[in-house]
C-alpha atoms as a PDB file:
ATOM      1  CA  UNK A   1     296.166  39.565  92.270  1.00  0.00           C
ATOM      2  CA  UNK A   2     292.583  40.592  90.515  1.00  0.00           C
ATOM      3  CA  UNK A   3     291.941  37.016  90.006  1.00  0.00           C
ATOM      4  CA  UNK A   4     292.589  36.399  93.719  1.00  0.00           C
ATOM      5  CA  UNK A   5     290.331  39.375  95.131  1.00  0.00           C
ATOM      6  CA  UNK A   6     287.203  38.550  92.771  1.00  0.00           C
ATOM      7  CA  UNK A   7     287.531  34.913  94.649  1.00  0.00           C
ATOM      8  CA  UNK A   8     287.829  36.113  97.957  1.00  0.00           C
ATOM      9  CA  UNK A   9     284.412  38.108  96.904  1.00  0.00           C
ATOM     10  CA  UNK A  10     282.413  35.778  95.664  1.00  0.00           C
ATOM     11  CA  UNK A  11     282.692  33.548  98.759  1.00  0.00           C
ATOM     12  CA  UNK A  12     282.070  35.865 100.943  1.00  0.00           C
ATOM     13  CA  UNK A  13     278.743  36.699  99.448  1.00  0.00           C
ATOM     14  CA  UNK A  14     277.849  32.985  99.350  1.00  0.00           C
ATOM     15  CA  UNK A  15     278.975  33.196 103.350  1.00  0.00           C
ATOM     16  CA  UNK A  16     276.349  36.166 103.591  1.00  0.00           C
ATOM     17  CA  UNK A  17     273.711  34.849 102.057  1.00  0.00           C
ATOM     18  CA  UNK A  18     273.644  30.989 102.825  1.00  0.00           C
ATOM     19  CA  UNK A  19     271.158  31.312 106.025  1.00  0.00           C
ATOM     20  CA  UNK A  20     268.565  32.330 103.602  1.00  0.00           C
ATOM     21  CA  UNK A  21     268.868  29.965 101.223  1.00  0.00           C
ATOM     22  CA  UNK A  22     265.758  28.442  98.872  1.00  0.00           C
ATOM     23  CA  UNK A  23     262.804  27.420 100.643  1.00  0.00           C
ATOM     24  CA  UNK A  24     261.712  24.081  99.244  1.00  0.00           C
ATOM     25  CA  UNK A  25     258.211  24.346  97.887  1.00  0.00           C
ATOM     26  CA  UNK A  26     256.198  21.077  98.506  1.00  0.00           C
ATOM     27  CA  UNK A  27     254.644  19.179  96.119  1.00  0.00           C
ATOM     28  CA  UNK A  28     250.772  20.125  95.338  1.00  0.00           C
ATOM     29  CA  UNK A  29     247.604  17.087  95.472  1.00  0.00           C
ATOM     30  CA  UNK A  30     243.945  18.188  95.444  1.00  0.00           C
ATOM     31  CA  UNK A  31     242.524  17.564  98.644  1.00  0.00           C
ATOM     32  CA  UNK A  32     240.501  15.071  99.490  1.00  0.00           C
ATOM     33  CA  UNK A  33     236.806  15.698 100.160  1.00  0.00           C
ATOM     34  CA  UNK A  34     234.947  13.562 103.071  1.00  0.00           C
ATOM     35  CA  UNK A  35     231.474  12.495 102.225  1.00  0.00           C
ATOM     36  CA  UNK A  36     229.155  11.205 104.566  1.00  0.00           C
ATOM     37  CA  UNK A  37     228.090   7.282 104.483  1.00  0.00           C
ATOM     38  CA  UNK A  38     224.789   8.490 104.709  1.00  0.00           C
ATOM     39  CA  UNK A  39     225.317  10.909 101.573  1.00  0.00           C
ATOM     40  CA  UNK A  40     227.270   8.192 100.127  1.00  0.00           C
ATOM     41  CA  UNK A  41     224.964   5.178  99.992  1.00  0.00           C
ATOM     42  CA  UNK A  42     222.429   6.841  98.722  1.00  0.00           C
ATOM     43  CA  UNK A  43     221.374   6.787  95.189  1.00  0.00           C
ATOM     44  CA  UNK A  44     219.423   9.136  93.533  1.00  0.00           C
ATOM     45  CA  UNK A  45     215.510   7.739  92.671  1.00  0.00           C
ATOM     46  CA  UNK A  46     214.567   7.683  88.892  1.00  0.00           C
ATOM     47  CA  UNK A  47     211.748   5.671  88.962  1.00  0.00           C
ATOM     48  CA  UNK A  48     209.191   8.059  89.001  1.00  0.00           C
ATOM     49  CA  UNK A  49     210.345   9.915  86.381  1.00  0.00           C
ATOM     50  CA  UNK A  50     210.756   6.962  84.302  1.00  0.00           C
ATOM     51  CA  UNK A  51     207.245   6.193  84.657  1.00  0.00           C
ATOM     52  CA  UNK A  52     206.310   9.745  83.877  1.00  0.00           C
ATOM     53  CA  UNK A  53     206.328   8.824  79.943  1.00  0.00           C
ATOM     54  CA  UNK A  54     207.253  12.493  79.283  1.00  0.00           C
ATOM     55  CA  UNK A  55     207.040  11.464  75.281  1.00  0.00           C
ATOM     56  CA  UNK A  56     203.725   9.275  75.572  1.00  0.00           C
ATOM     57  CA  UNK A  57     203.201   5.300  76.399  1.00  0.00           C
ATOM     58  CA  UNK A  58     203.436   3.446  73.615  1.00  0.00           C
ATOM     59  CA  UNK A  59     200.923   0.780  73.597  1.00  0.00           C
ATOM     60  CA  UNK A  60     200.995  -2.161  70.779  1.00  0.00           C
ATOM     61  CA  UNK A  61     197.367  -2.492  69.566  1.00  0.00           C
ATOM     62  CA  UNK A  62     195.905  -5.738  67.775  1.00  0.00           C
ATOM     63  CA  UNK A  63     196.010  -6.523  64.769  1.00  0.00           C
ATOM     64  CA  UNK A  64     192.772  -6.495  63.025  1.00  0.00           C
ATOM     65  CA  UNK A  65     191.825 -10.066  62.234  1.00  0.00           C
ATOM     66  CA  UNK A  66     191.032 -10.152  58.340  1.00  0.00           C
ATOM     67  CA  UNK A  67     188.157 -12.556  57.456  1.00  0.00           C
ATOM     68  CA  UNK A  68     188.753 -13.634  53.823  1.00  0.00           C
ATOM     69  CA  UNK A  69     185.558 -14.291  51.891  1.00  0.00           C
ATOM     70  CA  UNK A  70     185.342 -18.137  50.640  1.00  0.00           C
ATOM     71  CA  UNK A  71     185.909 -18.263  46.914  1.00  0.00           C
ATOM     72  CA  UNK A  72     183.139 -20.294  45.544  1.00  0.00           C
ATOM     73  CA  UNK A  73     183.989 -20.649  42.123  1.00  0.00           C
ATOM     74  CA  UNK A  74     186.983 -20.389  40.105  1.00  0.00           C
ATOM     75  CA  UNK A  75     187.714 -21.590  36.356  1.00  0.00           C
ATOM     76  CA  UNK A  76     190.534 -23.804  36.101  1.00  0.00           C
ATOM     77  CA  UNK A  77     194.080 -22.659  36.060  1.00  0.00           C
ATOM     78  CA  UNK A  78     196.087 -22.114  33.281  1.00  0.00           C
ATOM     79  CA  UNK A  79     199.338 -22.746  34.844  1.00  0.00           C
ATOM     80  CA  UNK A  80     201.214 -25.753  34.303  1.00  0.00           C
ATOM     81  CA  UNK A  81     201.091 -26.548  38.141  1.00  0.00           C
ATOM     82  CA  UNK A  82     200.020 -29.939  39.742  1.00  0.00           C
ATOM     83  CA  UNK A  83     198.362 -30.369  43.208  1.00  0.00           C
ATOM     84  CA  UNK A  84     200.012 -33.476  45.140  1.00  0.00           C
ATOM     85  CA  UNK A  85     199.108 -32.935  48.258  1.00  0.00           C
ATOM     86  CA  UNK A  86     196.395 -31.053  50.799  1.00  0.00           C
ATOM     87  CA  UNK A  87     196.873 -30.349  54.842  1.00  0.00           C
ATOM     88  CA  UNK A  88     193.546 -28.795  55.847  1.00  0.00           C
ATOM     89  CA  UNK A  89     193.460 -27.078  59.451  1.00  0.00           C
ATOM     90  CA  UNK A  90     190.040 -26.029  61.371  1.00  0.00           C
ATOM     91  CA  UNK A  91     191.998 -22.508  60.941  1.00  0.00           C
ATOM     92  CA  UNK A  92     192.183 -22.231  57.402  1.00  0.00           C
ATOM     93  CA  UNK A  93     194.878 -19.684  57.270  1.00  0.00           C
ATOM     94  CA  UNK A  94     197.139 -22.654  58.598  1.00  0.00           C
ATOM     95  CA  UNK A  95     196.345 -24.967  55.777  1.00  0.00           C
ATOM     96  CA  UNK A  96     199.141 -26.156  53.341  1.00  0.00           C
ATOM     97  CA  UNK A  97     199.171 -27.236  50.132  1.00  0.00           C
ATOM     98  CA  UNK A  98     201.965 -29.511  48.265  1.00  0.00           C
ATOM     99  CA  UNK A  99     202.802 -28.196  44.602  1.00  0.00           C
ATOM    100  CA  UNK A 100     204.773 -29.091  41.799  1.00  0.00           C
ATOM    101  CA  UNK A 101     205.861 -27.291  39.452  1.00  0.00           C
ATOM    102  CA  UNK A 102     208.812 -28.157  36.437  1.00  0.00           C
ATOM    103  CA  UNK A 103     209.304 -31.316  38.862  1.00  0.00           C
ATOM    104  CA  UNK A 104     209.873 -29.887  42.132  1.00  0.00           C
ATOM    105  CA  UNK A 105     207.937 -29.861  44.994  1.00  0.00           C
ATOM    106  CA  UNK A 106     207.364 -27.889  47.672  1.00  0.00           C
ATOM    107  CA  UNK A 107     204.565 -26.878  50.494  1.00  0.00           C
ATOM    108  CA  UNK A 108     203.394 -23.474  50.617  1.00  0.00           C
ATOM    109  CA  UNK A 109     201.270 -21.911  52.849  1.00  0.00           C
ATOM    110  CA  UNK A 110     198.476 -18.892  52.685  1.00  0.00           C
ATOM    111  CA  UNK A 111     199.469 -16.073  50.416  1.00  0.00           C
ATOM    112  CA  UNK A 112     202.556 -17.632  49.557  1.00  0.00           C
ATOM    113  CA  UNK A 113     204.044 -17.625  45.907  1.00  0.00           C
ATOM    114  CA  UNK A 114     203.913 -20.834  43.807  1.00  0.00           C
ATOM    115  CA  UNK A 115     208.007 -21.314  43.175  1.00  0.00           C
ATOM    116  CA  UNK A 116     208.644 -19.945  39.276  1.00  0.00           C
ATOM    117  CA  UNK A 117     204.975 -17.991  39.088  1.00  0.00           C
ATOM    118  CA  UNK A 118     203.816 -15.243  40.145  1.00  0.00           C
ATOM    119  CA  UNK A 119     200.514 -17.024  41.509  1.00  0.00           C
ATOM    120  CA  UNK A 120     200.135 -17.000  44.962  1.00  0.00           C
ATOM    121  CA  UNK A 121     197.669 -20.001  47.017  1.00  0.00           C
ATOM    122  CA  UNK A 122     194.819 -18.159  48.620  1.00  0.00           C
ATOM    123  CA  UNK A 123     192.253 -21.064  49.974  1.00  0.00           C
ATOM    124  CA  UNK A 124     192.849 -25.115  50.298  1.00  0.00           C
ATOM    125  CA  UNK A 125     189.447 -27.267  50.295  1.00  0.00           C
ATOM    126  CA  UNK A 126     189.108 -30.860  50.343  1.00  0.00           C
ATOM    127  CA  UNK A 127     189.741 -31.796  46.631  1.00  0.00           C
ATOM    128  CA  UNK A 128     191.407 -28.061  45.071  1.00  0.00           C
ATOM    129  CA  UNK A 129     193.097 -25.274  45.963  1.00  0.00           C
ATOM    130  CA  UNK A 130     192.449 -21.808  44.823  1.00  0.00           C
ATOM    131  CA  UNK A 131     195.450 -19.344  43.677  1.00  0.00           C
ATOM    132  CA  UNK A 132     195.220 -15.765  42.809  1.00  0.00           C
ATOM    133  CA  UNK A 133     196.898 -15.350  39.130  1.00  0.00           C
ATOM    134  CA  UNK A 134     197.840 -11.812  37.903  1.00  0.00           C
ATOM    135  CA  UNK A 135     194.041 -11.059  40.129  1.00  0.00           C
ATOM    136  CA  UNK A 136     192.375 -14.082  38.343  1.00  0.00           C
ATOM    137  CA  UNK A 137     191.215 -16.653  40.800  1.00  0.00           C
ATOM    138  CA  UNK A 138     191.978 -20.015  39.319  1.00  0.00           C
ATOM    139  CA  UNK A 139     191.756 -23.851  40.573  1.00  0.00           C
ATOM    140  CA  UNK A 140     193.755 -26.027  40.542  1.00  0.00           C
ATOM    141  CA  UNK A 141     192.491 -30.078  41.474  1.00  0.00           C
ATOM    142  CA  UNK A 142     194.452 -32.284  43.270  1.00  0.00           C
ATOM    143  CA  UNK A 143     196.201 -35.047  41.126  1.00  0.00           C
ATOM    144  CA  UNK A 144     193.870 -37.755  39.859  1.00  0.00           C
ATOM    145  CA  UNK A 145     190.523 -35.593  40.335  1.00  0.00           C
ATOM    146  CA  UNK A 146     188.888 -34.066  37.268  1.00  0.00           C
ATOM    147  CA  UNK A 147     188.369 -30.676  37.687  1.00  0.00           C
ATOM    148  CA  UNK A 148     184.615 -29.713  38.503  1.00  0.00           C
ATOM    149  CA  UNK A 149     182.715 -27.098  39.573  1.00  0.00           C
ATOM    150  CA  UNK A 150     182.615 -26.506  43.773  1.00  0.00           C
ATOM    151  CA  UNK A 151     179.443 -28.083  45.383  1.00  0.00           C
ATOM    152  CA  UNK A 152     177.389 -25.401  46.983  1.00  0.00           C
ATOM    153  CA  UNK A 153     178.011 -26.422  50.989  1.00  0.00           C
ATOM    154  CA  UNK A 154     175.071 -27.572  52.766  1.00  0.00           C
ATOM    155  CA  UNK A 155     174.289 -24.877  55.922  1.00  0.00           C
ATOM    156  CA  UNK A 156     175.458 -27.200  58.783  1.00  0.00           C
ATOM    157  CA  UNK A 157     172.120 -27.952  60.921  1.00  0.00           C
ATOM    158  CA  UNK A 158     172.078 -26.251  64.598  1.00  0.00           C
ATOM    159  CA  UNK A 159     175.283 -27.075  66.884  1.00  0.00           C
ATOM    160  CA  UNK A 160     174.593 -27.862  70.169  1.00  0.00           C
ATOM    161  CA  UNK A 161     177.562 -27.806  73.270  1.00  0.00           C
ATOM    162  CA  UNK A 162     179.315 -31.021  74.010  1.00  0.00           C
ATOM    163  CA  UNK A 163     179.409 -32.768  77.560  1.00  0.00           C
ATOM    164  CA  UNK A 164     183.089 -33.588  77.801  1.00  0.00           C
ATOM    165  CA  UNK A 165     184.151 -36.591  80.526  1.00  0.00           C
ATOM    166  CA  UNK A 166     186.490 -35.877  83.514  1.00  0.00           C
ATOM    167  CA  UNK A 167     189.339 -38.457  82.640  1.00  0.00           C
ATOM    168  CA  UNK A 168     192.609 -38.644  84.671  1.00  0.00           C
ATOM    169  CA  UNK A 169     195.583 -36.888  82.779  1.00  0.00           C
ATOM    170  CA  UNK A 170     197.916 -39.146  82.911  1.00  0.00           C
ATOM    171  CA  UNK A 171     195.754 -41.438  81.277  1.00  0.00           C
ATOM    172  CA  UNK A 172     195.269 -39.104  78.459  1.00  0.00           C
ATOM    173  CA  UNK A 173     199.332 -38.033  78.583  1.00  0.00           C
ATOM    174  CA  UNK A 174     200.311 -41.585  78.096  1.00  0.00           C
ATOM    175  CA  UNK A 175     197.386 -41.942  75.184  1.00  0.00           C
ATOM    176  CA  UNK A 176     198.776 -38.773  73.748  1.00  0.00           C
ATOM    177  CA  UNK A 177     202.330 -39.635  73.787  1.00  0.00           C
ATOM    178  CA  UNK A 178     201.809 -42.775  72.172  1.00  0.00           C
ATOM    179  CA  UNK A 179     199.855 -41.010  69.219  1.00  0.00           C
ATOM    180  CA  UNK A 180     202.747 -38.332  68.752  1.00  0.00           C
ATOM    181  CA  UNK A 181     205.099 -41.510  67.861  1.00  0.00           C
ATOM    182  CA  UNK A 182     202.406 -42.395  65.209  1.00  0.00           C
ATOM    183  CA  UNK A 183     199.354 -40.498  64.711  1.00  0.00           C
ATOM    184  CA  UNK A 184     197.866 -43.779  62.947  1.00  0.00           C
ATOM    185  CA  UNK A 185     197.122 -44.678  66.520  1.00  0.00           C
ATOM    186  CA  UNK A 186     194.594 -42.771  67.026  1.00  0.00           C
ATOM    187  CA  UNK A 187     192.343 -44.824  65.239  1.00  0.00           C
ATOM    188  CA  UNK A 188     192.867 -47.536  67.843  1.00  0.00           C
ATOM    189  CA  UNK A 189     191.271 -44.858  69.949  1.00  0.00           C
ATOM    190  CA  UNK A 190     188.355 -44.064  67.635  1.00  0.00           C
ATOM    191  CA  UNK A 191     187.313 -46.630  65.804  1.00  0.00           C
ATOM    192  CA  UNK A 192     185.103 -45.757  62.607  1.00  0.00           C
ATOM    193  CA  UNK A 193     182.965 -48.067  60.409  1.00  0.00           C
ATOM    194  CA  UNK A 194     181.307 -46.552  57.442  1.00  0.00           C
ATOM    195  CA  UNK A 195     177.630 -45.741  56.940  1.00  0.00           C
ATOM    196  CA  UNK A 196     175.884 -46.488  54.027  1.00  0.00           C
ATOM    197  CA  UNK A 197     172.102 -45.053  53.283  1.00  0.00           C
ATOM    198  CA  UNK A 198     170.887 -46.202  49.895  1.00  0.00           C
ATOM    199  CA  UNK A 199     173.960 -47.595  49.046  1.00  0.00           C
ATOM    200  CA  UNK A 200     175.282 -43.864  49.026  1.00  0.00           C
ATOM    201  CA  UNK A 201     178.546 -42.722  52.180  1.00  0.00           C
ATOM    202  CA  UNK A 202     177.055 -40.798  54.417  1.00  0.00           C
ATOM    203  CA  UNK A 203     179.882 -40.940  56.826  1.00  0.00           C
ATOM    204  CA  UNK A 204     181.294 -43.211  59.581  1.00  0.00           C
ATOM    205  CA  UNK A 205     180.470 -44.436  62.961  1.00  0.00           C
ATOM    206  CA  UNK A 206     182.354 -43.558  66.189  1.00  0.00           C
ATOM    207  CA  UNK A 207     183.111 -45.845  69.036  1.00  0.00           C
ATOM    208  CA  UNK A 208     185.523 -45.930  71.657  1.00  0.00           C
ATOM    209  CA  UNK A 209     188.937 -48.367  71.320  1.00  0.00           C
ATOM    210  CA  UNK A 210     190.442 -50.086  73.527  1.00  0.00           C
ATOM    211  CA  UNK A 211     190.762 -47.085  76.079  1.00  0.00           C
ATOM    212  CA  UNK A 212     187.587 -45.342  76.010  1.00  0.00           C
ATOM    213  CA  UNK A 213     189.661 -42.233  77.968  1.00  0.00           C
ATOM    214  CA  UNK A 214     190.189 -40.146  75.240  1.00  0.00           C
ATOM    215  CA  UNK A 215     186.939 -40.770  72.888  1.00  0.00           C
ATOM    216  CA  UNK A 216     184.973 -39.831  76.319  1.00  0.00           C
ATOM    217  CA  UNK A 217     187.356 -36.803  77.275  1.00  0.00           C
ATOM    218  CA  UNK A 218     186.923 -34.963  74.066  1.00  0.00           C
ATOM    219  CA  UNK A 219     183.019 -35.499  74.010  1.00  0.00           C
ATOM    220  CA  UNK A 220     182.638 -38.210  71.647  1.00  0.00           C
ATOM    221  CA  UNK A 221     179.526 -40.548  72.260  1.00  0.00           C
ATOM    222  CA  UNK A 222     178.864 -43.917  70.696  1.00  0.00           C
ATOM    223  CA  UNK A 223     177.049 -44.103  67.778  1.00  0.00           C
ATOM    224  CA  UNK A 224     178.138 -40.683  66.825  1.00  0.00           C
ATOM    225  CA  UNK A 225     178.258 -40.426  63.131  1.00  0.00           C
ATOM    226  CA  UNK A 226     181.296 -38.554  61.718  1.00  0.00           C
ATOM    227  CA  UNK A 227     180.412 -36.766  58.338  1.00  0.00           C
ATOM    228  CA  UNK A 228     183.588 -34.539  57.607  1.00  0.00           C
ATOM    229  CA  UNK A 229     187.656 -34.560  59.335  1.00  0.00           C
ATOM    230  CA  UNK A 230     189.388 -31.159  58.657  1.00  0.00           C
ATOM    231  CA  UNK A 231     187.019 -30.020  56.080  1.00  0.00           C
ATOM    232  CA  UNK A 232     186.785 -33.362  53.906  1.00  0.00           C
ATOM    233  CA  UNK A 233     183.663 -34.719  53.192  1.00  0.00           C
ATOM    234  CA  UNK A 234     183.382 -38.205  54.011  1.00  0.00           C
ATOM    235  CA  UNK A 235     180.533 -38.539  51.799  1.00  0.00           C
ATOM    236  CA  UNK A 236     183.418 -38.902  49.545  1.00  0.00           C
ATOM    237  CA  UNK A 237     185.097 -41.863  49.431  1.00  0.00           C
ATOM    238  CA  UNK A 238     188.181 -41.013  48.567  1.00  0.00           C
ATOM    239  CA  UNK A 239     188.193 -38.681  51.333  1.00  0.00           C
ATOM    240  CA  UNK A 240     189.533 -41.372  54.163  1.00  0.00           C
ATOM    241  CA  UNK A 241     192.167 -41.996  52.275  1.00  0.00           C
ATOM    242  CA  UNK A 242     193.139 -37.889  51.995  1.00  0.00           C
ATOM    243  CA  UNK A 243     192.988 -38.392  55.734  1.00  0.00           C
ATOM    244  CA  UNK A 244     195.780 -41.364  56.198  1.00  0.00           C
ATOM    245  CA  UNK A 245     197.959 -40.056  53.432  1.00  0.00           C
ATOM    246  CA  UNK A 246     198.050 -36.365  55.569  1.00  0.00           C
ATOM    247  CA  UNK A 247     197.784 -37.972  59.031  1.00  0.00           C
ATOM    248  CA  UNK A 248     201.479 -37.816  60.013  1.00  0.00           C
ATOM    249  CA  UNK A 249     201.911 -33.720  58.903  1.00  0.00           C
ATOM    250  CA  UNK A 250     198.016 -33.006  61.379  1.00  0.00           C
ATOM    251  CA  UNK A 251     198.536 -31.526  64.535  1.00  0.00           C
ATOM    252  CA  UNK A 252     194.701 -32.036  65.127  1.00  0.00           C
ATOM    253  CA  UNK A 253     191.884 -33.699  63.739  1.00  0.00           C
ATOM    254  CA  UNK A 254     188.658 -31.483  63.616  1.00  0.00           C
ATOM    255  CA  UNK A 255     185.535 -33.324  63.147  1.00  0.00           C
ATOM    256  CA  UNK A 256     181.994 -32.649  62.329  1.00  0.00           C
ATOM    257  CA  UNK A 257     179.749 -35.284  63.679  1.00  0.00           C
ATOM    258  CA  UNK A 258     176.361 -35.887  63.837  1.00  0.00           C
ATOM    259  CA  UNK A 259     174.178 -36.640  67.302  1.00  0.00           C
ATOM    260  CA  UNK A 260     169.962 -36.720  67.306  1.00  0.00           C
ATOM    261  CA  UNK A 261     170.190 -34.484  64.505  1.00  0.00           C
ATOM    262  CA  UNK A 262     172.306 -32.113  65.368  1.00  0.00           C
ATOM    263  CA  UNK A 263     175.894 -31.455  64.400  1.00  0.00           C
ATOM    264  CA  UNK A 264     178.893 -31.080  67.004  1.00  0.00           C
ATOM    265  CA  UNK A 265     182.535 -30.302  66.231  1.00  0.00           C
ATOM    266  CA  UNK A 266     185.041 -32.213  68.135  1.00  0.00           C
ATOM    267  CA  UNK A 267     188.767 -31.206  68.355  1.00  0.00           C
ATOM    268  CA  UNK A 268     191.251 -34.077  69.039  1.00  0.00           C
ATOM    269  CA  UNK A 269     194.545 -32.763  69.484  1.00  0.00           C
ATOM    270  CA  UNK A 270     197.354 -35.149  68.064  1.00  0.00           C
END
């Protein structure tokens, strides 16, 4: 009978109470904010402070060009090096020299180290190169020249400008080409015959080939008398042959001729 009234209790309450039952609470998102198209297309303008240089500009400066003296003696090296081969450029910091040393070869360039020394090449002339050992500046003669004291250079007599000739460029592209497949062909170009005063080299005679296009474009005149390519001497008669041996590994061939007197230097690209 208890059991039967605590029933009939309980659902009456529930009857009571079901009108107010739970309120369902809804589900919360952040709302959505509406910007502008004007607002949103447009970005915000850092050029001017980028181009404020708040910290400083920073502005690469030259570096200062360092004239090396011209060694013009040097006693003969006491390493067991040998000179094989010479590339001398009208910039002389681009000049190579091939060395051997315990039988291999290689090609250094300016202020490089000699392989298995601590020597390092500092100048290349015609017949030599000089290297800087422990601070010691020593020679060292190219294979098959006795070693000698440097000749004191003549002072090159007044240069005056050269008249170069208007010649079409595609003449001179199709000369050009032709030269970079074999830089032999250049002499086909510039022809040279050798000058003899006394019986004594003074150098060699320049005339035009059979194109006269680039001998006139680079300001070459007949009869000019060439007396040194890329520093050799052509008073030297082994000098010509320096110049074939090399010719391939030029990129240019700088001459010194001589005109009425007067010396020119002409650059012919190869």
């Amino acid at each position: 009978m208890t059991m039967l009234l605590a029933i009939s209790a309980w659902t009456l309450g529930r009857l009571i109470w079901l009108p107010w039952g739970e309120e369902s609470v809804s589900r919360w998102e952040p709302s959505r904010s509406v910007q502008s198209s004007e607002t949103a297309g447009k970005s915000l303008d850092i050029s001017e402070l980028q181009n404020s240089h708040l910290f400083g500009e920073f502005k690469q400066s030259a570096a200062p060009v360092v004239v090396q003296p011209k060694v013009q003696d040097a006693p003969k090296s006491r390493l067991n090096v040998g000179l094989v081969g010479l590339v001398i450029s009208s910039n002389p910091d681009k000049s190579l020299a091939v060395i051997s040393n315990r039988g291999k070869q290689a090609t250094y360039g300016i202020n490089e180290t000699i392989e298995g020394t601590r020597a390092k090449l500092i100048q290349v002339q015609s017949d030599r190169v000089i290297i800087d050992n422990a601070g010691r500046n020593e020679t060292v003669m190219l294979e098959g020249i006795k070693f000698s004291k440097m000749r004191t250079q003549p002072e090159p007599s007044k240069q005056s400008t050269v008249t170069k000739t208007q010649v079409p460029q595609d003449t001179l592209d199709k000369i050009q080409q032709e030269i970079r497949k074999d830089a032999k062909k250049i002499f086909q170009y510039v022809r040279l015959s050798q000058v003899k005063r006394d019986g004594m080299i003074v150098g060699y005679r320049l005339s035009p080939g059979k194109d006269p296009a680039l001998f006139n474009s680079v300001g070459l005149k007949p009869g000019d008398i060439a007396v040194s390519i890329n520093g050799l001497d052509l008073q030297d008669s082994s000098a010509m042959t320096e110049v074939f041996k090399n010719l391939s590994q030029m990129s240019e061939l700088n001459l010194m001729v001589e005109r009425d007197g007067q010396s020119h230097e002409i650059n012919i690209e190869l």
